[in-house]
Protein backbone atom coordinates (compact mmCIF):
# COMPACT_ATOMS: atom_id res chain seq x y z
CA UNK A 1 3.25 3.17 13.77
CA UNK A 2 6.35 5.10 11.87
CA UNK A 3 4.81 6.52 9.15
CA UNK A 4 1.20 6.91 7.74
CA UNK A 5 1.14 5.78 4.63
CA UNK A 6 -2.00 7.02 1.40
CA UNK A 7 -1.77 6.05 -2.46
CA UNK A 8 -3.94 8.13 -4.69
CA UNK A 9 -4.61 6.81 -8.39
CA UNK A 10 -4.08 9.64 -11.22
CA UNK A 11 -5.54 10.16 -14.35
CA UNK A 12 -2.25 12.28 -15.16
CA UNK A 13 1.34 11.54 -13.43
CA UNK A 14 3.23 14.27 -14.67
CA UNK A 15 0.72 17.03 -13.19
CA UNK A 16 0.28 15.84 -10.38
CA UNK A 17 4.04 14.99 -9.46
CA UNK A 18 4.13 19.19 -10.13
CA UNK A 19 1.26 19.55 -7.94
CA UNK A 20 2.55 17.45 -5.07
CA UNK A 21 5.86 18.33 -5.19
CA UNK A 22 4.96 22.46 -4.99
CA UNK A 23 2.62 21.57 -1.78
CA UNK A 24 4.88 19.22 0.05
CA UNK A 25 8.31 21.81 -1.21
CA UNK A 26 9.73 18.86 -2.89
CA UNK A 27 10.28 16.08 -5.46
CA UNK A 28 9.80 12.67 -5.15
CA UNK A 29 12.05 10.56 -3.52
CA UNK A 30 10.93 7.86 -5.71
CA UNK A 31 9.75 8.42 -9.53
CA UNK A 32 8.78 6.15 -11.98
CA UNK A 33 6.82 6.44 -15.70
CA UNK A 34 3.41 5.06 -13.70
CA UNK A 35 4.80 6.08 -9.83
CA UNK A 36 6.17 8.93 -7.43
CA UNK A 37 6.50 8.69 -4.00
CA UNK A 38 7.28 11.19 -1.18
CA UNK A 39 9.02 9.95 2.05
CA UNK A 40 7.84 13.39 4.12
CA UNK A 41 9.18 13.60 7.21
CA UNK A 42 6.82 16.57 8.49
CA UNK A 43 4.52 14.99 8.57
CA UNK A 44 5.74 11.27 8.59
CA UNK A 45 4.14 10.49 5.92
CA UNK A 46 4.80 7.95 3.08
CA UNK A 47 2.65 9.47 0.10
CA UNK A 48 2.22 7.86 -3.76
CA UNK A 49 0.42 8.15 -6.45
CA UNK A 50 0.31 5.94 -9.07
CA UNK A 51 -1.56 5.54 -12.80
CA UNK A 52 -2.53 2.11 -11.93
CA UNK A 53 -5.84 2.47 -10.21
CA UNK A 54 -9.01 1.49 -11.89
CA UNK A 55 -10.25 5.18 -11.14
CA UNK A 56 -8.77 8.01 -9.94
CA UNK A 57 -8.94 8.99 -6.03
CA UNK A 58 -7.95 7.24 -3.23
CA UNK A 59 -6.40 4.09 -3.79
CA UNK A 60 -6.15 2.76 0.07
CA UNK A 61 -4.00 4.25 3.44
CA UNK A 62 -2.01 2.46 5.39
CA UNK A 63 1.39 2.39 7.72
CA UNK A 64 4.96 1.18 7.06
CA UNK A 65 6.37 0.02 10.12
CA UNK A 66 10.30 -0.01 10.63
CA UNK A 67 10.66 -3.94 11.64
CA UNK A 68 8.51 -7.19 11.72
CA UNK A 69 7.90 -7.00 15.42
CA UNK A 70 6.05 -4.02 15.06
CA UNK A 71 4.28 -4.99 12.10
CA UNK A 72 2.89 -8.56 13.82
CA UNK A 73 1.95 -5.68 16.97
CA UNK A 74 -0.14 -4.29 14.45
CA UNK A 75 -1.44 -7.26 12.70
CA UNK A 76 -2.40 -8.65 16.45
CA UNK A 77 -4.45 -5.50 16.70
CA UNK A 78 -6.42 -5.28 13.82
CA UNK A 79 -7.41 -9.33 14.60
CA UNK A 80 -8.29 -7.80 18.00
CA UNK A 81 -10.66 -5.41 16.01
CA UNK A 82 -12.28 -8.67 13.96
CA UNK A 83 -10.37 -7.63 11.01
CA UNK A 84 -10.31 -9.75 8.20
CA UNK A 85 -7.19 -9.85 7.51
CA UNK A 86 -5.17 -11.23 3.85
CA UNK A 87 -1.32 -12.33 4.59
CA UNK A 88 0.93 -11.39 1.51
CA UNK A 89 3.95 -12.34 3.69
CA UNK A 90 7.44 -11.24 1.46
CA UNK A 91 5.59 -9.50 -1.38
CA UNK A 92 6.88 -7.29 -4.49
CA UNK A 93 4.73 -4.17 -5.12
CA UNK A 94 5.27 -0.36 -5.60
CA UNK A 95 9.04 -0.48 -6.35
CA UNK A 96 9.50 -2.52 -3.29
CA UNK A 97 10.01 -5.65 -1.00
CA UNK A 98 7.87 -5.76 1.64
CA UNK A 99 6.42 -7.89 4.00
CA UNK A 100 2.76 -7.03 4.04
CA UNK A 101 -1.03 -7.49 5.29
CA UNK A 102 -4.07 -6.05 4.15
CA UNK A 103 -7.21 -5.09 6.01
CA UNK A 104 -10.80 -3.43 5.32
CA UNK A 105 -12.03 -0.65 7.49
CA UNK A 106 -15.95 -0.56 8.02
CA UNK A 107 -16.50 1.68 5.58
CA UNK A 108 -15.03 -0.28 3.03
CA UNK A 109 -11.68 1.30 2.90
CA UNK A 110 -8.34 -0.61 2.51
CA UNK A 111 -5.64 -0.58 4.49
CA UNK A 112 -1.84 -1.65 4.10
CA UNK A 113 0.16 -2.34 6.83
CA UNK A 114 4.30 -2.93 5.75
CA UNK A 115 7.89 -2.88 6.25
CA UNK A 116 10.04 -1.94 3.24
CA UNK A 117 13.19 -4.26 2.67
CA UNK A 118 14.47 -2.53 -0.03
CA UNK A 119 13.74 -1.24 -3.36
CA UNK A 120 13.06 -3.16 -7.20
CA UNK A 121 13.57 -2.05 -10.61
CA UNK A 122 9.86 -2.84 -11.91
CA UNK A 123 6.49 -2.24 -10.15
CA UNK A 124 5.61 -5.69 -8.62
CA UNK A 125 3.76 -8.84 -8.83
CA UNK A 126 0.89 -10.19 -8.00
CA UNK A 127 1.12 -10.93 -4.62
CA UNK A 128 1.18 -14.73 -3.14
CA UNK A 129 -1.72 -15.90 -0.53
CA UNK A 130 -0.25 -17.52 2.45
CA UNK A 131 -3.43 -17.16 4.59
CA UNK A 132 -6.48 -15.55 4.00
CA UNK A 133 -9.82 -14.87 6.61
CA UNK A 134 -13.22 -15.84 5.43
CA UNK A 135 -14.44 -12.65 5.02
CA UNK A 136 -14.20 -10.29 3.12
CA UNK A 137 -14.41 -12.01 -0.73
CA UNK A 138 -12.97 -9.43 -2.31
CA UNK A 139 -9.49 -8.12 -0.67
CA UNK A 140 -7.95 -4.73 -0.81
CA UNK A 141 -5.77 -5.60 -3.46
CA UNK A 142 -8.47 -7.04 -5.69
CA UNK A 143 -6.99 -10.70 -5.06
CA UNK A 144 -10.21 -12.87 -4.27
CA UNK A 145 -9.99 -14.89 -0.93
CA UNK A 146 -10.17 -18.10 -3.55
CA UNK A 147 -6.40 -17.29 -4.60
CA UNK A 148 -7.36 -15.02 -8.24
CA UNK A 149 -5.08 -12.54 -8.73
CA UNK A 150 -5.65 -9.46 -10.25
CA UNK A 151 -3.15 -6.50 -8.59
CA UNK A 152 -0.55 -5.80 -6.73
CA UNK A 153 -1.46 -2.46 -5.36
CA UNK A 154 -4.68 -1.08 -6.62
């Protein structure tokens, strides 16, 4: 894993870009009118917060991985840990290409697992199914395993 990744959902962008940018001693590296992003490299971190959320808090965590080999080592992990798992494949979200998979933790919690192939000029889309796992019904991104999209990212 190269960098951890968390997106947090904000009532109010502008004060908490201030906020976050005071505690991590910088701006964003990326900033939008509903986005910021920090690419922190102590700790690795990829951090965003968006105004997309249904409610505010913790959106989901994840990692960005540098290549596709190491994202398929990770996807081959979390099916080791019976993770129902939803396949985006080549997927535009967050100001972004990616390739991408989603997972739930136990608790409930979703996870991303990317690599970034370069950067867009409008949030995303709603992402494509190119294989989903029976459970669970409802995915991370709030696209049911039946193919209804809702979200990209939240």
């Amino acid at each position: 894993m190269k960098r951890f990744h968390v997106h947090l959902s904000v009532q109010d962008l502008d004060t908490n870009i201030r906020f976050y940018s005071t505690l991590f001693g910088q701006a964003p590296s990326r900033q939008e009118d509903d986005y910021a992003k920090w690419m922190l490299d102590d700790p690795r971190i990829n951090f965003a917060i968006s105004t997309r959320g249904a409610s505010s808090g913790l959106d989901h965590f994840g990692f960005q991985m540098d290549d596709g080999e190491e994202l398929a080592q990770l996807r081959k992990r979390a099916c080791d840990g019976d993770a129902a798992i939803l396949d985006e494949g080549t997927t535009q979200c967050c100001y972004a290409n990616s390739e991408k998979h989603w997972l739930m933790d136990p608790q409930g919690l979703p996870w991303e697992h990317f690599v970034t192939m370069g950067e867009i000029r409008h949030f995303g889309k709603p992402p494509a199914l190119t294989e989903t796992v029976d459970t669970p019904t409802q995915t991370p991104t709030g696209t049911s395993v039946n193919g209804t999209q809702k979200t990209c990212c939240g």
